[in-house]
C-alpha atoms as a PDB file:
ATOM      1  CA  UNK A   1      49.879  11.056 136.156  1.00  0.00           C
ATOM      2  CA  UNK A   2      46.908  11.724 138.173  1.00  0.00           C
ATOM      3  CA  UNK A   3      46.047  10.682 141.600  1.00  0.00           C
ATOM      4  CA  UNK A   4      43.461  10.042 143.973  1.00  0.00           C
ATOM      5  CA  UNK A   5      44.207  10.990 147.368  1.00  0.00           C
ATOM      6  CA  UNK A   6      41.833   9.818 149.645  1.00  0.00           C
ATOM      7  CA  UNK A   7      39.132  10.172 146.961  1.00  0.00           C
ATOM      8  CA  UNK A   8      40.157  13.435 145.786  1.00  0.00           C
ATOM      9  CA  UNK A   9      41.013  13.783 141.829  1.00  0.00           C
ATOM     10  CA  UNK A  10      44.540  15.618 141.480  1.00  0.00           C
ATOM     11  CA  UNK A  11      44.962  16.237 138.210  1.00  0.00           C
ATOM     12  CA  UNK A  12      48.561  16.187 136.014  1.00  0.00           C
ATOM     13  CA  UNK A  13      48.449  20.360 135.833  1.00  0.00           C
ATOM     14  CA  UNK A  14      48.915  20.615 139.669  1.00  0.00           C
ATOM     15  CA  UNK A  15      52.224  17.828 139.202  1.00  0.00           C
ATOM     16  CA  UNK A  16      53.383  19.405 136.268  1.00  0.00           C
ATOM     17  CA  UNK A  17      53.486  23.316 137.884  1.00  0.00           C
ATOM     18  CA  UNK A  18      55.156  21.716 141.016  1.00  0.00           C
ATOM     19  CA  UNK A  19      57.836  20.326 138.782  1.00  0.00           C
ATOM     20  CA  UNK A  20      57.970  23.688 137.234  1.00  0.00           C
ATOM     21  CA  UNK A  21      58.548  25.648 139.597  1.00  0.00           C
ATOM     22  CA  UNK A  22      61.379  23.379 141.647  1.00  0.00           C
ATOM     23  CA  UNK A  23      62.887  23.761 138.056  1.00  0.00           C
ATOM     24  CA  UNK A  24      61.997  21.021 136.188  1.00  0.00           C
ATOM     25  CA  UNK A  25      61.592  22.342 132.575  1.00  0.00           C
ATOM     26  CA  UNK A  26      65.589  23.736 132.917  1.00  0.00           C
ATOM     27  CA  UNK A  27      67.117  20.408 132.911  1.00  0.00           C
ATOM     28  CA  UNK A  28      68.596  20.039 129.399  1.00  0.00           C
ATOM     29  CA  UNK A  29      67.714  16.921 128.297  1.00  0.00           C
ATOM     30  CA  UNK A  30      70.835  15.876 126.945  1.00  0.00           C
ATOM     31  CA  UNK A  31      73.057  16.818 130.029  1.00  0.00           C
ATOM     32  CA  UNK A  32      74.646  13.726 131.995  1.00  0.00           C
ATOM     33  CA  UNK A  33      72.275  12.412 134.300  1.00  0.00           C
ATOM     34  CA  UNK A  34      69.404  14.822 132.947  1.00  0.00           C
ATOM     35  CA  UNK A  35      66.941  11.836 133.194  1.00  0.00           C
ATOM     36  CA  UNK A  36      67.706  10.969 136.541  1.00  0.00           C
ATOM     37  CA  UNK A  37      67.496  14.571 137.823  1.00  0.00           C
ATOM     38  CA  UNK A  38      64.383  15.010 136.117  1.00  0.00           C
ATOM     39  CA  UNK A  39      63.350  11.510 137.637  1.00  0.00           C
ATOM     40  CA  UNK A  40      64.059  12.879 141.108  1.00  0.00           C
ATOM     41  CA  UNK A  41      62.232  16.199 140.702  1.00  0.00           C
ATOM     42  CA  UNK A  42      59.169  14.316 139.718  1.00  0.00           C
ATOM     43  CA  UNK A  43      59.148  12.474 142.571  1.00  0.00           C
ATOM     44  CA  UNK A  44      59.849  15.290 145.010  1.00  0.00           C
ATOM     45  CA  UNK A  45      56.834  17.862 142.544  1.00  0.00           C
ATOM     46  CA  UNK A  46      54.818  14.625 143.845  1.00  0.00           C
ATOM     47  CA  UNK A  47      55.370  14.334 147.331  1.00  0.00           C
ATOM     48  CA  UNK A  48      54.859  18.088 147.744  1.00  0.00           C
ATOM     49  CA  UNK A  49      51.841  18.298 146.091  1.00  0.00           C
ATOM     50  CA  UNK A  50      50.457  15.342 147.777  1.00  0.00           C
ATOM     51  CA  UNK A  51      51.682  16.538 151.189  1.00  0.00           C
ATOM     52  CA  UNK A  52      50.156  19.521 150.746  1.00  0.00           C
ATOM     53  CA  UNK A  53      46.839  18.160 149.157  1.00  0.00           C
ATOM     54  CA  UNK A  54      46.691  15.658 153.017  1.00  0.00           C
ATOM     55  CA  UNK A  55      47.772  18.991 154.600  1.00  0.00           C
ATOM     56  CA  UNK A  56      44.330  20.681 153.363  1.00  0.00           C
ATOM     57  CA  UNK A  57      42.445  17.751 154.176  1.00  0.00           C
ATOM     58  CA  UNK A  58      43.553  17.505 157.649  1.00  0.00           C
ATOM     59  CA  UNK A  59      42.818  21.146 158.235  1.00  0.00           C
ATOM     60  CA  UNK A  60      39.699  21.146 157.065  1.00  0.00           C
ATOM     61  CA  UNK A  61      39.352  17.848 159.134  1.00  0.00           C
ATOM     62  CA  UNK A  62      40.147  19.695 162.149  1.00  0.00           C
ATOM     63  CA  UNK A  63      37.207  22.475 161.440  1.00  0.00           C
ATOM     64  CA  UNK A  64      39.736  24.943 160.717  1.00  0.00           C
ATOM     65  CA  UNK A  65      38.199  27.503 158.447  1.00  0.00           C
ATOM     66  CA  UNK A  66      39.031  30.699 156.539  1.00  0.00           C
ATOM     67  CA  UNK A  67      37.223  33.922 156.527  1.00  0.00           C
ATOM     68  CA  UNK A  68      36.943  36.097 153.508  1.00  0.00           C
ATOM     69  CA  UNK A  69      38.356  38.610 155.576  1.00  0.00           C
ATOM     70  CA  UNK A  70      41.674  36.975 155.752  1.00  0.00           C
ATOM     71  CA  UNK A  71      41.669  36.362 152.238  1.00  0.00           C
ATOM     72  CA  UNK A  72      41.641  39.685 151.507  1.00  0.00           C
ATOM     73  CA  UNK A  73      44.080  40.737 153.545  1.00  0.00           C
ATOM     74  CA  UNK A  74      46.405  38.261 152.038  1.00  0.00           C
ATOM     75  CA  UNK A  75      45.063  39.452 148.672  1.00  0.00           C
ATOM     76  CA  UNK A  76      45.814  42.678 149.820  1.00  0.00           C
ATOM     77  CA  UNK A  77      49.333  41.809 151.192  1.00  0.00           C
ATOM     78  CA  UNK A  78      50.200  39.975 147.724  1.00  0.00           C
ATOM     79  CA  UNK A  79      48.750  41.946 145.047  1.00  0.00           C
ATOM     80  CA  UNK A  80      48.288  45.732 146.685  1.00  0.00           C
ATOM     81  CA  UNK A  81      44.402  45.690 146.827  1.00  0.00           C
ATOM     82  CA  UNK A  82      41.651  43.419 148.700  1.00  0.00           C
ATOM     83  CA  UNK A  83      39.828  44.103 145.409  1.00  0.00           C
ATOM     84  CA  UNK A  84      38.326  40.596 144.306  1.00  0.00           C
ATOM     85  CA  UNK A  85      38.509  41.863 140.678  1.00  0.00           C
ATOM     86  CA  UNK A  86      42.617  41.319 140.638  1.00  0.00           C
ATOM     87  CA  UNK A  87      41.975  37.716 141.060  1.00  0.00           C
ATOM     88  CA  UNK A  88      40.744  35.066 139.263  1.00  0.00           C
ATOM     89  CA  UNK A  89      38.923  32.350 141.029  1.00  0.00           C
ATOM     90  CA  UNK A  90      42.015  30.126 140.715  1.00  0.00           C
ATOM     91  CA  UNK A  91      44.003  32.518 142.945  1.00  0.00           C
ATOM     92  CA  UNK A  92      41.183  33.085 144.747  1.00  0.00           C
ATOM     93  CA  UNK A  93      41.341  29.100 145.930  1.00  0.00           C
ATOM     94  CA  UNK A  94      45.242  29.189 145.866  1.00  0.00           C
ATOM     95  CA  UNK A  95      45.676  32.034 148.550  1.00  0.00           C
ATOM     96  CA  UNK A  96      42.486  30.330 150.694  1.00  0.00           C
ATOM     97  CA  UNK A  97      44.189  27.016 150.338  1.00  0.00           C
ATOM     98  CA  UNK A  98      47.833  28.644 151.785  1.00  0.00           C
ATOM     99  CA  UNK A  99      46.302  30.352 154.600  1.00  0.00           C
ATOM    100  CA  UNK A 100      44.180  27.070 155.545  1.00  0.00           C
ATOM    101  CA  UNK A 101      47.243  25.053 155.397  1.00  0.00           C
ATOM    102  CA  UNK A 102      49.429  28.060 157.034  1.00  0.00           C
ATOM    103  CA  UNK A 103      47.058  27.999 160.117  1.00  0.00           C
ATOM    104  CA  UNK A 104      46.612  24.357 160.459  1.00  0.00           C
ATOM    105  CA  UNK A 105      50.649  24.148 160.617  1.00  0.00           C
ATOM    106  CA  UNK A 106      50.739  26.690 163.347  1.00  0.00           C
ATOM    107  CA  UNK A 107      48.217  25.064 165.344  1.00  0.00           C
ATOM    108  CA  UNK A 108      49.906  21.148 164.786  1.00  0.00           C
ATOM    109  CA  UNK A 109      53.307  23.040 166.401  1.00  0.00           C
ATOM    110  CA  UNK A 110      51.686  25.389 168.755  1.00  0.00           C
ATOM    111  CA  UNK A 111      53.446  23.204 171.517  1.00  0.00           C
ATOM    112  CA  UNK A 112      56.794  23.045 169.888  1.00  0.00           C
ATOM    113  CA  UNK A 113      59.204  24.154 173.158  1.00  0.00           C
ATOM    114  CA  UNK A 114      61.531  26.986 172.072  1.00  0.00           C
ATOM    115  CA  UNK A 115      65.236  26.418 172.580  1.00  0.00           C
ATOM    116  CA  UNK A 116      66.701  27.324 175.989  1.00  0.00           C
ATOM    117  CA  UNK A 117      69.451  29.744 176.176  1.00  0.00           C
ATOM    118  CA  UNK A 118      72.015  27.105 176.889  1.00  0.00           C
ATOM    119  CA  UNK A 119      70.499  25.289 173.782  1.00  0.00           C
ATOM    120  CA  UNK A 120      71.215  28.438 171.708  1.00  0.00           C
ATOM    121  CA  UNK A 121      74.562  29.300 173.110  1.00  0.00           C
ATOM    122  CA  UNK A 122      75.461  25.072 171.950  1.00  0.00           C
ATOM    123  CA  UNK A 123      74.586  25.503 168.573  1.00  0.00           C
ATOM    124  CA  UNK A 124      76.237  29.139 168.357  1.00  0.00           C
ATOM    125  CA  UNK A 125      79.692  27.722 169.645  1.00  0.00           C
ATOM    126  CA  UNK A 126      79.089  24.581 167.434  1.00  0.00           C
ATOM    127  CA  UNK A 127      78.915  26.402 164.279  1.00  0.00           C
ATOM    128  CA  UNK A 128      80.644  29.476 165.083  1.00  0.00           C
ATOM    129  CA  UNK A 129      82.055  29.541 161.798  1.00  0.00           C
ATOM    130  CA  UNK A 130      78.608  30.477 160.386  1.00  0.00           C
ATOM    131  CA  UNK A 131      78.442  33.982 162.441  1.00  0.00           C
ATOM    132  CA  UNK A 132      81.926  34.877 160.848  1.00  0.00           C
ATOM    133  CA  UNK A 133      81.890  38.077 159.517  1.00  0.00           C
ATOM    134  CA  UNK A 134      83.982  39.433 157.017  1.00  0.00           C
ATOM    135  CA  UNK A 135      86.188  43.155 156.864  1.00  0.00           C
ATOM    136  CA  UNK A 136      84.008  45.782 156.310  1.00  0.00           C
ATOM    137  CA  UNK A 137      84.492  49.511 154.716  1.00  0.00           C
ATOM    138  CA  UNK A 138      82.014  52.143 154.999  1.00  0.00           C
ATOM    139  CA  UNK A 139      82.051  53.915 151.373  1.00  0.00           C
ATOM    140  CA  UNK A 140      80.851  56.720 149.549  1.00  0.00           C
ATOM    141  CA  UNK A 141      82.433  57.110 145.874  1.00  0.00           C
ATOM    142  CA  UNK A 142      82.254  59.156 142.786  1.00  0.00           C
ATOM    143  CA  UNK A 143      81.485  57.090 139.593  1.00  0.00           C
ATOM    144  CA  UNK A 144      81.668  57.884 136.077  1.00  0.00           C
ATOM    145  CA  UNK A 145      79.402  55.096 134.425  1.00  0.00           C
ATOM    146  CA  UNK A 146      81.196  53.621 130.810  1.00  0.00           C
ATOM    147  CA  UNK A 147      78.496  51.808 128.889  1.00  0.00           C
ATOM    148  CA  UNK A 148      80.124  52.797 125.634  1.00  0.00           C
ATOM    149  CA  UNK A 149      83.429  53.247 124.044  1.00  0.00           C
ATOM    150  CA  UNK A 150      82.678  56.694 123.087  1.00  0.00           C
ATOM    151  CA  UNK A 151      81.688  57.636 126.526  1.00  0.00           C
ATOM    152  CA  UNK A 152      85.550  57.169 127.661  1.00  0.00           C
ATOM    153  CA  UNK A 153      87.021  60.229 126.730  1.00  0.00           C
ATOM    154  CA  UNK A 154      83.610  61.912 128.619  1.00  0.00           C
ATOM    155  CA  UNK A 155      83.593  60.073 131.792  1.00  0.00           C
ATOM    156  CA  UNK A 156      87.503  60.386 132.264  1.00  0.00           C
ATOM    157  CA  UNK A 157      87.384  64.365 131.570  1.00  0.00           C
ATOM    158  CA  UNK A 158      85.113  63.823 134.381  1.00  0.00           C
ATOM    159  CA  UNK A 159      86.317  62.341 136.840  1.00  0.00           C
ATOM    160  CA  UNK A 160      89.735  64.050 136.274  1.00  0.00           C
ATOM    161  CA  UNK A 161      87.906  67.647 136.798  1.00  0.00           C
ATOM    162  CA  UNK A 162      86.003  66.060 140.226  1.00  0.00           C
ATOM    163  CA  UNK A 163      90.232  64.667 141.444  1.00  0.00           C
ATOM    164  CA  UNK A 164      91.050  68.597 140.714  1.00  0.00           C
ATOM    165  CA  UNK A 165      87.369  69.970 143.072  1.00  0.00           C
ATOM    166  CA  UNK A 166      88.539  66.852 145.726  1.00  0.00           C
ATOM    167  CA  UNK A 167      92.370  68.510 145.844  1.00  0.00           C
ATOM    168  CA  UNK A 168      90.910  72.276 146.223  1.00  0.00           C
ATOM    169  CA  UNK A 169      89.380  70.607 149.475  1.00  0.00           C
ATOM    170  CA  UNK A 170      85.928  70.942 148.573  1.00  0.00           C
ATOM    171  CA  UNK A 171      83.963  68.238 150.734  1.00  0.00           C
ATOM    172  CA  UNK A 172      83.611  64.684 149.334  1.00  0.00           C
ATOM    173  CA  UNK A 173      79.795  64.637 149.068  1.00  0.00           C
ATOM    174  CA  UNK A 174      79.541  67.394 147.187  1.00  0.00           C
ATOM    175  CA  UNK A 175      81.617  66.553 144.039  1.00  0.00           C
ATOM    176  CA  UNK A 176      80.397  63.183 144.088  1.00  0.00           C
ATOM    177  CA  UNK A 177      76.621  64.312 143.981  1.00  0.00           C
ATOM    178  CA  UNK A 178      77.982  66.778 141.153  1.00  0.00           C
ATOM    179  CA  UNK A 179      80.346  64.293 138.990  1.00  0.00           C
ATOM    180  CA  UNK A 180      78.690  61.293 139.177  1.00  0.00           C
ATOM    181  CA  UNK A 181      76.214  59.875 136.685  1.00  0.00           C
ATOM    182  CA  UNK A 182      72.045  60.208 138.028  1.00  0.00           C
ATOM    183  CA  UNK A 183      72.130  56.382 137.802  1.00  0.00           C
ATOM    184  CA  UNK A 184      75.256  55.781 140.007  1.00  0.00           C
ATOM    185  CA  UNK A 185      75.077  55.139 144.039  1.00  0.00           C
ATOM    186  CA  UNK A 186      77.064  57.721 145.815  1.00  0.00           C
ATOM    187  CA  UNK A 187      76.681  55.959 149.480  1.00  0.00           C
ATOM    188  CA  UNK A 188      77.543  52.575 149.207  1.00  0.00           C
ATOM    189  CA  UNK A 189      77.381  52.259 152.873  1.00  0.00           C
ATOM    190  CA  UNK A 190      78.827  49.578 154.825  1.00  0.00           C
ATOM    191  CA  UNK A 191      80.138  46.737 152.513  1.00  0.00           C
ATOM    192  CA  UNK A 192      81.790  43.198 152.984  1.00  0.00           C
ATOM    193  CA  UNK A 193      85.360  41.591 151.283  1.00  0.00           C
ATOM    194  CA  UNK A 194      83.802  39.372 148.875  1.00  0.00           C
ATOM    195  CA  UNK A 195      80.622  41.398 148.072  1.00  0.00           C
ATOM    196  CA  UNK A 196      82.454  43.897 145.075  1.00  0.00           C
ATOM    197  CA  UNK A 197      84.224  42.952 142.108  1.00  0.00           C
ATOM    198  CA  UNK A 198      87.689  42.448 142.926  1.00  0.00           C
ATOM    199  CA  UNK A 199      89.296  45.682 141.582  1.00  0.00           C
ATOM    200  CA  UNK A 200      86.858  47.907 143.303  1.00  0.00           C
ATOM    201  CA  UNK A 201      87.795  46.202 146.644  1.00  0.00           C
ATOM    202  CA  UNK A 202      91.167  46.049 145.909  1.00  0.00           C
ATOM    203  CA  UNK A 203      91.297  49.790 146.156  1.00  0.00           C
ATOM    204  CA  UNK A 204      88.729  49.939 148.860  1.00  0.00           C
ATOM    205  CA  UNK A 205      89.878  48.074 151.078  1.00  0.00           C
ATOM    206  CA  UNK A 206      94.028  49.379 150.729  1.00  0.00           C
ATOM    207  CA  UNK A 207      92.329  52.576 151.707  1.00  0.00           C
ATOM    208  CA  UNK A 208      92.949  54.003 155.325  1.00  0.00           C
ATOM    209  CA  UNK A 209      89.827  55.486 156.954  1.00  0.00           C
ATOM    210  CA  UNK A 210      89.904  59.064 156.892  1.00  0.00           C
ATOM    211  CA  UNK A 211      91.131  58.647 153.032  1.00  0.00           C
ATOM    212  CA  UNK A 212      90.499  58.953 149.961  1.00  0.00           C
ATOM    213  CA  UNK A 213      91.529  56.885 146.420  1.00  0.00           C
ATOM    214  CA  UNK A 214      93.063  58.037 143.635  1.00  0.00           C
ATOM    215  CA  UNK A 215      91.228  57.852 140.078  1.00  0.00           C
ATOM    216  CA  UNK A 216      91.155  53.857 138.970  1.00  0.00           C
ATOM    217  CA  UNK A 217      89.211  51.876 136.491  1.00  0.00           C
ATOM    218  CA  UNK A 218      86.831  49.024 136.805  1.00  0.00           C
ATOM    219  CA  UNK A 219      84.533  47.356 134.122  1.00  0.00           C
ATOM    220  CA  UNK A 220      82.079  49.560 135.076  1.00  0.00           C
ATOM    221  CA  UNK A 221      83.232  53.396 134.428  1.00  0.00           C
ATOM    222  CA  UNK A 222      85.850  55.725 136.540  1.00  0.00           C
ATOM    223  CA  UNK A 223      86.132  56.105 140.571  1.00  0.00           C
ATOM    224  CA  UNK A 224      87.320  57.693 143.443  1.00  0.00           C
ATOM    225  CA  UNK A 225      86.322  56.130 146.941  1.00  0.00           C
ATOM    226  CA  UNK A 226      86.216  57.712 150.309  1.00  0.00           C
ATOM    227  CA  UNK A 227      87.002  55.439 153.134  1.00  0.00           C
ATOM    228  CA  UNK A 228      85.231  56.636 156.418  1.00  0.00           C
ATOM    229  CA  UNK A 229      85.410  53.522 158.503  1.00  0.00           C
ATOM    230  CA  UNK A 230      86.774  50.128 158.409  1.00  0.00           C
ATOM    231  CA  UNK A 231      85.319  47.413 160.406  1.00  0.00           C
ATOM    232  CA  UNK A 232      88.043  44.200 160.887  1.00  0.00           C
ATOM    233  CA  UNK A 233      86.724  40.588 160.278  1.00  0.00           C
ATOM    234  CA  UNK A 234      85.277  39.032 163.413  1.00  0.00           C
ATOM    235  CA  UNK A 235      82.336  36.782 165.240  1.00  0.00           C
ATOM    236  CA  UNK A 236      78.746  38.392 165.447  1.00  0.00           C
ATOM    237  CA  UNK A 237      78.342  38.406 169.372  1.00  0.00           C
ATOM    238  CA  UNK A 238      76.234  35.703 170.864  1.00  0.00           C
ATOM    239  CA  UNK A 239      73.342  38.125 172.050  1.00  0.00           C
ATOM    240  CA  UNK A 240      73.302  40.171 168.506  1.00  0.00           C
ATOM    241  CA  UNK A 241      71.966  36.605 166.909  1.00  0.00           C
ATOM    242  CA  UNK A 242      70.575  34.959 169.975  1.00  0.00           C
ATOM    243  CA  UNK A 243      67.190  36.233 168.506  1.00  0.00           C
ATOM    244  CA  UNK A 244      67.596  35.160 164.800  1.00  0.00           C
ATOM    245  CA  UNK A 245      68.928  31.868 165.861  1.00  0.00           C
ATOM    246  CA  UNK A 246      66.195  31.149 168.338  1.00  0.00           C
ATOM    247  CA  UNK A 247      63.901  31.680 165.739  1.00  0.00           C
ATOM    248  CA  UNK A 248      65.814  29.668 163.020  1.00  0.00           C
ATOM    249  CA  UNK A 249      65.691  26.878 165.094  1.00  0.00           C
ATOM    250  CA  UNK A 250      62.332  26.802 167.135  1.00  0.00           C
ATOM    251  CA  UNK A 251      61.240  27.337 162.885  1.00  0.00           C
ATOM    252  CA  UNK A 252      63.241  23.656 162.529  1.00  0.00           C
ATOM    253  CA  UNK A 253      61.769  21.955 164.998  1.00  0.00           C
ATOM    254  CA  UNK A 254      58.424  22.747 163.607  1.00  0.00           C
ATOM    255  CA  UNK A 255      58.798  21.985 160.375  1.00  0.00           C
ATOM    256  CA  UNK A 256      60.248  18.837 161.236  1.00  0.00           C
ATOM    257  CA  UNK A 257      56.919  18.010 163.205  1.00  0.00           C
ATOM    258  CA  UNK A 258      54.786  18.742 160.308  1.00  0.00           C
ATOM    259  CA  UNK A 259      57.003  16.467 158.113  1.00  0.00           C
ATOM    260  CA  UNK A 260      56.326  13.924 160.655  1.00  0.00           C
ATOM    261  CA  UNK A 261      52.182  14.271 160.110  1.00  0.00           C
ATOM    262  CA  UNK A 262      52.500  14.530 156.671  1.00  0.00           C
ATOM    263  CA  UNK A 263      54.575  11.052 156.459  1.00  0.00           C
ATOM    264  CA  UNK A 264      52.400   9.261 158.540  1.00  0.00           C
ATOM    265  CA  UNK A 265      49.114  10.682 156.617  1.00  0.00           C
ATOM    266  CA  UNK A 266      51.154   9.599 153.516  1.00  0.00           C
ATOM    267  CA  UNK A 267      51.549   6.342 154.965  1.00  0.00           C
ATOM    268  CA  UNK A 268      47.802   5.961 155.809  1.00  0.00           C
ATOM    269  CA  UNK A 269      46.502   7.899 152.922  1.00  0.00           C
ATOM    270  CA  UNK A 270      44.460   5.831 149.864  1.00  0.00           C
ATOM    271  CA  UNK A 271      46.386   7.324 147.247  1.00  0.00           C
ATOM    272  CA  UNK A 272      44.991   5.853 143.611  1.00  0.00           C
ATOM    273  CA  UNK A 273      46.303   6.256 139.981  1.00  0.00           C
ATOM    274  CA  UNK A 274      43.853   7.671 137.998  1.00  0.00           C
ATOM    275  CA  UNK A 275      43.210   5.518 134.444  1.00  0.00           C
ATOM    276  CA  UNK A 276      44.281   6.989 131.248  1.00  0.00           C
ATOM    277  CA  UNK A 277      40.715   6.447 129.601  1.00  0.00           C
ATOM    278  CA  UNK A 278      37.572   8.237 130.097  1.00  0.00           C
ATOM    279  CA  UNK A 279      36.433   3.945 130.234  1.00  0.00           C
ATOM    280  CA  UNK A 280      38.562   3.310 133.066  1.00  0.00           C
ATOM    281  CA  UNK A 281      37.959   6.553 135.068  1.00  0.00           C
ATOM    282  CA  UNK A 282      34.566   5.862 134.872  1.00  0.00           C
ATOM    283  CA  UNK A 283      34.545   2.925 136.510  1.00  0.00           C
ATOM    284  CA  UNK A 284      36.343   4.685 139.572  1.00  0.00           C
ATOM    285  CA  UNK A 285      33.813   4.521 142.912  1.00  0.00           C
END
C-alpha cells in the first residue's frame, strides 16, 4: 500500500523492491508458516523504507546537501565511470539519496565516544570464543581436474607421471605448474580445518610440514599436496583485533543512535494511507 509520510507520496514500487530484496519473492507460498514470514518481511520492507524516506527528510532538514561532484565519484566508485550516460535518472536520485542519508548519519553520530581500551579488552575476554581460530596448513598442490568420466584414465596417467618427476626430486613447484590443469590453483596458501571438503583436509592436514602426500582422490580430480607449514588452533591476540573490534563496536553504538532518531521521527511522523481510487486520492490535502 502506499503511504504518506509527512506529506510525501511513497508509492507500492519502493515497498515492493524493499521486500524484494530482504527476500520476499523466495518464500514458497505453501511452506509452513510462509504467510507469516512473508507477513513479517512486509512489515520490516516497510519500516526500512519509511526510516529511510524520514532519514532523507531530516537531512535535507538539516541543510545538508550533495554536490554533483560527489555523485560522481560514487558513480564512479559503483559503476567504473563518472560518466552521467551509465545512469539513468533513477540511479541518478538513488546514489544522491544514499550519500545524503550516508552524511546525515555521520554527522547525527559524530559525537559517538569510541570504546576505551579497557572497554575493548571486556568484550574480547567476554566473547573470546569468537577470536578462536582454527588449525591452519599452508598448501601448494598438484591437481588433475575430472569433469568427465572419460577424462579419468587422462588425469590419472597424469598425475601418476608428476608422483614419478616429485620422486626424481625435481622441486614441487615445478611439476605442479607442469601437471596441473590451467584452471586449477597451485598455491592454496594458508587454509583453515573446516574450509575444504573433508577428504582434501583429511590428507592435508595428516601431512607433516616439510611433506608431501601421496596421489588421492576427491570429487574434484587427482592430487598431491605439499605441506610447508602448519599453524595449531589458537586465540587471535588481543592487539591483532583491538583495531577491528574497536571499529565493530564504535560502528554499534552508532547505528544504535540512528535507530533511536529514526523511532522517535517514526513516532512523530504523519504517516497516511494513500486511497485505492484516483476519487479518494484526490481528495488528499
Amino acid at each position: 500500500m502506499a503511504l504518506l509520510v509527512n506529506h510525501e507520496l511513497i508509492d507500492d514500487e519502493a515497498f515492493l523492491e524493499e521486500f524484494r530484496r530482504l527476500g520476499g519473492l523466495h518464500i514458497h507460498p505453501e511452506a509452513s508458516g510462509a504467510r507469516q514470514e512473508a507477513l513479517l518481511l512486509s512489515r520490516l520492507a516497510e519500516e526500512k523504507v519509511i526510516g529511510r524516506v524520514l532519514l532523507r527528510q531530516m537531512a535535507v532538514a538539516s541543510g545538508i546537501t550533495i554536490t554533483k561532484a560527489e555523485i560522481d565519484e560514487q558513480r564512479k566508485h559503483q559503476w567504473g565511470t563518472s560518466s552521467a550516460s551509465v545512469c539513468s535518472t533513477g540511479v541518478k536520485q538513488e546514489i544522491e539519496e544514499n550519500l545524503l542519508i550516508e552524511k546525515y548519519c555521520h554527522w547525527i553520530t559524530r559525537h559517538e565516544l569510541r570504546p576505551s581500551r579497557t572497554e575493548l579488552h571486556t568484550h574480547y575476554m567476554n566473547h573470546r570464543e569468537q577470536f578462536l581460530v582454527p588449525e591452519q596448513a599452508q598448501v601448494m598442490q598438484v591437481i588433475r581436474n575430472i569433469r568427465f568420466e572419460e577424462d579419468e584414465a587422462i588425469a590419472k596417467a597424469e598425475i601418476e607421471q608428476a608422483e614419478k618427476e616429485l620422486q626424481q626430486g625435481i622441486p614441487f613447484a615445478k611439476v605442479a605448474e607442469r601437471y596441473s590443469d590451467c584452471g586449477g590453483k597451485i598455491m592454496l596458501g594458508w587454509i583453515r580445518r573446516g574450509e575444504m571438503i573433508p577428504e582434501f583436509e583429511e590428507i592435508v592436514f595428516s601431512t607433516s610440514p616439510g611433506q608431501r602426500s601421496g596421489i588421492f582422490r576427491t570429487l574434484f580430480g587427482y592430487h598431491i599436496v605439499s605441506v610447508m607449514h602448519r599453524k595449531p588452533a589458537g586465540y587471535q591476540a588481543f592487539e591483532e583485533v583491538r583495531p577491528m573490534l574497536a571499529q565493530h563496536i564504535l560502528q554499534e553504538r552508532k547505528n544504535r543512535r540512528v535507530g533511536q532518531i529514526v523511532s522517535e521521527a517514526m513516532r512523530r511522523a504523519e504517516i497516511v494511507p494513500v486511497p485505492s481510487t484516483s476519487e479518494e486520492r484526490a481528495s488528499l490535502p
